[in-house]
N, C-alpha and C. Protein backbone atom coordinates (compact mmCIF):
# COMPACT_ATOMS: atom_id res chain seq x y z
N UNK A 1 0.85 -1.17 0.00
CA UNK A 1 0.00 0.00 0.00
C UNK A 1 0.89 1.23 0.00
N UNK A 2 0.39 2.00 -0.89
CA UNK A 2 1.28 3.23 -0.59
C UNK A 2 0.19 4.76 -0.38
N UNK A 3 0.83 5.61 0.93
CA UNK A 3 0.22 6.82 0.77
C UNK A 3 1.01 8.46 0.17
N UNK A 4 0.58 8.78 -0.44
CA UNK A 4 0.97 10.37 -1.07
C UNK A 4 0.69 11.49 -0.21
N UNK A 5 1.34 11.70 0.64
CA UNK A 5 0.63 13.09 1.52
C UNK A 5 1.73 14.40 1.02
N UNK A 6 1.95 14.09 -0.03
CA UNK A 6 2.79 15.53 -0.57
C UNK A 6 2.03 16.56 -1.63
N UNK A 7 1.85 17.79 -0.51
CA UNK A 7 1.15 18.78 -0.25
C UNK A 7 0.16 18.73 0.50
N UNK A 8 0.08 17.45 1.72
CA UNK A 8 -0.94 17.62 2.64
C UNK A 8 -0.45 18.97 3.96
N UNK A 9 -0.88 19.10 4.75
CA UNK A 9 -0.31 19.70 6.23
C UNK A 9 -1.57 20.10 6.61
N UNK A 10 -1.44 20.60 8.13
CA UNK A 10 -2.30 20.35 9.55
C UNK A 10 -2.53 18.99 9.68
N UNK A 11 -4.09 18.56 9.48
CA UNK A 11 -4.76 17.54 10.06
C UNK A 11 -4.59 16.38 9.55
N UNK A 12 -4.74 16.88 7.85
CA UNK A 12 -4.58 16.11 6.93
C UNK A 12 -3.95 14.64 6.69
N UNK A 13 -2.55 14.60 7.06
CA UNK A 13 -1.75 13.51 7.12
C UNK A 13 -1.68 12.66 8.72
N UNK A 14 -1.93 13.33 9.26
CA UNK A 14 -1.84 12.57 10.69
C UNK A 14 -3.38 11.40 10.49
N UNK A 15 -4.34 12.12 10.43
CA UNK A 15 -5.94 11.12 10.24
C UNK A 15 -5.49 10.20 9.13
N UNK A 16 -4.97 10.26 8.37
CA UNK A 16 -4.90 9.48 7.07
C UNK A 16 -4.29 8.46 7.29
N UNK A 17 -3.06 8.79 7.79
CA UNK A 17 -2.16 7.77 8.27
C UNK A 17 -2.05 7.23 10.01
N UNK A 18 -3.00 7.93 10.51
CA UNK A 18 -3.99 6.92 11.83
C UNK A 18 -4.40 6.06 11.41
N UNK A 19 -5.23 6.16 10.65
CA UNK A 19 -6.53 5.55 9.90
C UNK A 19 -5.82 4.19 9.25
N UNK A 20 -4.89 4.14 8.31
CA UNK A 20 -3.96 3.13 7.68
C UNK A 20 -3.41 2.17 8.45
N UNK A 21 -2.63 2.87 9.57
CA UNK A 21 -1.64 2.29 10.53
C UNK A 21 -2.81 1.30 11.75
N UNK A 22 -4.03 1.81 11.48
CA UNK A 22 -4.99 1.56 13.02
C UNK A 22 -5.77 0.05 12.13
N UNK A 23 -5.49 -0.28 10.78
CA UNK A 23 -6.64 -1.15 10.25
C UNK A 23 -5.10 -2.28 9.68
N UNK A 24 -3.79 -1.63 10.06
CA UNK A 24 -3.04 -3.10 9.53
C UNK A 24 -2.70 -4.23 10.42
N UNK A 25 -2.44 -5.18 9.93
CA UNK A 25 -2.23 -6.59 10.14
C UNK A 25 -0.67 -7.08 10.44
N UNK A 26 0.09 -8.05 11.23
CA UNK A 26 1.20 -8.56 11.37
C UNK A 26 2.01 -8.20 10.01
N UNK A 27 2.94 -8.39 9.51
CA UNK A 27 3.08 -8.56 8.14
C UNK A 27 3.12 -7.27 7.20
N UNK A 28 1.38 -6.44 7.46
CA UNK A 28 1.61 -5.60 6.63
C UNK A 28 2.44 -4.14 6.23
N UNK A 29 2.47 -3.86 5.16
CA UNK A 29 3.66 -2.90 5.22
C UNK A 29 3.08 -1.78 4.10
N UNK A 30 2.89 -0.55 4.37
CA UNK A 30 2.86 0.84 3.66
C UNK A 30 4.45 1.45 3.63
N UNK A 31 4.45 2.35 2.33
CA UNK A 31 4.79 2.75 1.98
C UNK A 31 4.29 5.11 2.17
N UNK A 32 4.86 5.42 2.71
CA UNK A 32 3.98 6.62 2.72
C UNK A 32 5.19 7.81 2.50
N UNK A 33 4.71 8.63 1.45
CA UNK A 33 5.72 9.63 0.67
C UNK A 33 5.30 11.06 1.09
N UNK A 34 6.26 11.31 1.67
CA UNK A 34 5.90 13.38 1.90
C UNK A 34 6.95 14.72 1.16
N UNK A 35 6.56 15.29 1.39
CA UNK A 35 7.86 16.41 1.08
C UNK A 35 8.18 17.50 2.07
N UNK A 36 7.52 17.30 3.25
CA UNK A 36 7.63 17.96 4.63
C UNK A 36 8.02 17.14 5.76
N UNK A 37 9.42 17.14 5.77
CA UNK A 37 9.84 16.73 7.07
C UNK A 37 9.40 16.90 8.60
N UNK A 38 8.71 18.07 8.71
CA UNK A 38 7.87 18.46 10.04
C UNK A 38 7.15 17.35 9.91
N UNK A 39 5.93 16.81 8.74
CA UNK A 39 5.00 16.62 9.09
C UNK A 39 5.74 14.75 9.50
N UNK A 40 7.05 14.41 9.33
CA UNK A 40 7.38 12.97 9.67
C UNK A 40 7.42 13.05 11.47
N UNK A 41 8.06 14.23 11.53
CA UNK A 41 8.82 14.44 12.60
C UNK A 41 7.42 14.24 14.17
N UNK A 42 6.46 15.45 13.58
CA UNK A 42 5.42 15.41 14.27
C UNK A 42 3.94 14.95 13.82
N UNK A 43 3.50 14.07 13.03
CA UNK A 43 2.37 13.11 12.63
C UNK A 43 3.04 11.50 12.88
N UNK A 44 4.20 11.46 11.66
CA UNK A 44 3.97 10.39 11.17
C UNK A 44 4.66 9.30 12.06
N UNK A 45 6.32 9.40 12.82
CA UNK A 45 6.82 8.67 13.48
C UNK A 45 5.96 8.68 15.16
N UNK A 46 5.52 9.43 15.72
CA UNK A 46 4.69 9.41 16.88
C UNK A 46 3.47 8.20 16.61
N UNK A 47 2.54 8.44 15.30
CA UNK A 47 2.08 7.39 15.37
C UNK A 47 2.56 5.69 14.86
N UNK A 48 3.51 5.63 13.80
CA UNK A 48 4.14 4.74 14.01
C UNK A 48 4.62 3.83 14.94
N UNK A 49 4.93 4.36 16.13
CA UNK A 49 5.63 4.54 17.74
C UNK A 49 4.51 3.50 18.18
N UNK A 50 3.47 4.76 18.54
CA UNK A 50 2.14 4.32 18.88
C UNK A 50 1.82 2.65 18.69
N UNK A 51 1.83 2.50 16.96
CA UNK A 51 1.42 1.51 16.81
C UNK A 51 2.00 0.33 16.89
N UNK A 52 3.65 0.37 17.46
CA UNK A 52 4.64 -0.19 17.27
C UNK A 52 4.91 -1.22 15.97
N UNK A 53 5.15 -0.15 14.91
CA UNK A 53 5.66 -0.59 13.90
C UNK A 53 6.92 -0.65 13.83
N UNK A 54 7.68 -0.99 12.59
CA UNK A 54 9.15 -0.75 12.37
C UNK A 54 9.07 0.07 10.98
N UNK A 55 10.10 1.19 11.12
CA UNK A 55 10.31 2.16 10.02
C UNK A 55 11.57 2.15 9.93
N UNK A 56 11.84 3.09 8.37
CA UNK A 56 12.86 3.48 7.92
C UNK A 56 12.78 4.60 6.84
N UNK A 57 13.41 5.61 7.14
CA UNK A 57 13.08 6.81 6.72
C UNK A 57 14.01 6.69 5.22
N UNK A 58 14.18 7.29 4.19
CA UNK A 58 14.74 7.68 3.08
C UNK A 58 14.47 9.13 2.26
N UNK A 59 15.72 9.96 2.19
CA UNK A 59 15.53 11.27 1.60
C UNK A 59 15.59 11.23 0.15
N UNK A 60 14.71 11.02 -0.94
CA UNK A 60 15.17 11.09 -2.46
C UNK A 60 14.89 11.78 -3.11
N UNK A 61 15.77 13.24 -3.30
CA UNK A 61 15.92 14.58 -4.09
C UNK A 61 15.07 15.30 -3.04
N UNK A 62 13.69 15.34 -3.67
CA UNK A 62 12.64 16.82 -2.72
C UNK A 62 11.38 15.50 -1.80
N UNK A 63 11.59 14.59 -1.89
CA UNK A 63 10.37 14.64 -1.11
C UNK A 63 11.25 13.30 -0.08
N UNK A 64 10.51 12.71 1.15
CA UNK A 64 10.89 11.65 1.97
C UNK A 64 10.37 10.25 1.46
N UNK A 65 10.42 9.35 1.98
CA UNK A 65 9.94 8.03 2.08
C UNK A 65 9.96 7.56 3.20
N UNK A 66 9.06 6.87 3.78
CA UNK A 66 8.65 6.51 4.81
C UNK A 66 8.21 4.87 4.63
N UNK A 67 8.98 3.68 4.58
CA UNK A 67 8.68 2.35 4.58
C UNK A 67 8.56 2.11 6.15
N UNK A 68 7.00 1.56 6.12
CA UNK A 68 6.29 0.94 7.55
C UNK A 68 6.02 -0.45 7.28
N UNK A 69 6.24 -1.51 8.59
CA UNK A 69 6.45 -2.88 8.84
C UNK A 69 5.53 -3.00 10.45
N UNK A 70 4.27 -3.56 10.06
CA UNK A 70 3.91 -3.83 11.12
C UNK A 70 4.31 -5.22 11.44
């Protein structure tokens, strides 16, 4: 699964990727792409955390990558 939140900010990306992270399974794994480092820093790794997934961040040119492993 992959999510696009490049040009999301405020609410936008945090619900989206609640919402994703709150309905996966052992095993499953998203993919989720931004171009705002704030919004990794304060949405996306807090809930990751939360859900105790495993991540790994990647910078390629202008935007991030975000590979999630529940």
């Amino acid at each position: 699964m992959e999510l696009n939140l490049i040009g999301l900010c405020c609410s936008q990306p945090h619900l989206t990727v609640y919402s994703k992270l709150r309905k996966m399974k052992d095993g499953d794994k998203i993919k989720i792409i931004t171009d705002d480092f704030t919004i990794i820093e304060r949405d996306i790794l807090p809930l990751v955390n939360f859900f105790k997934c495993k991540y790994s961040v990647v910078k390629d040119e202008d935007k991030y990558i975000i590979y999630v492993e529940k």
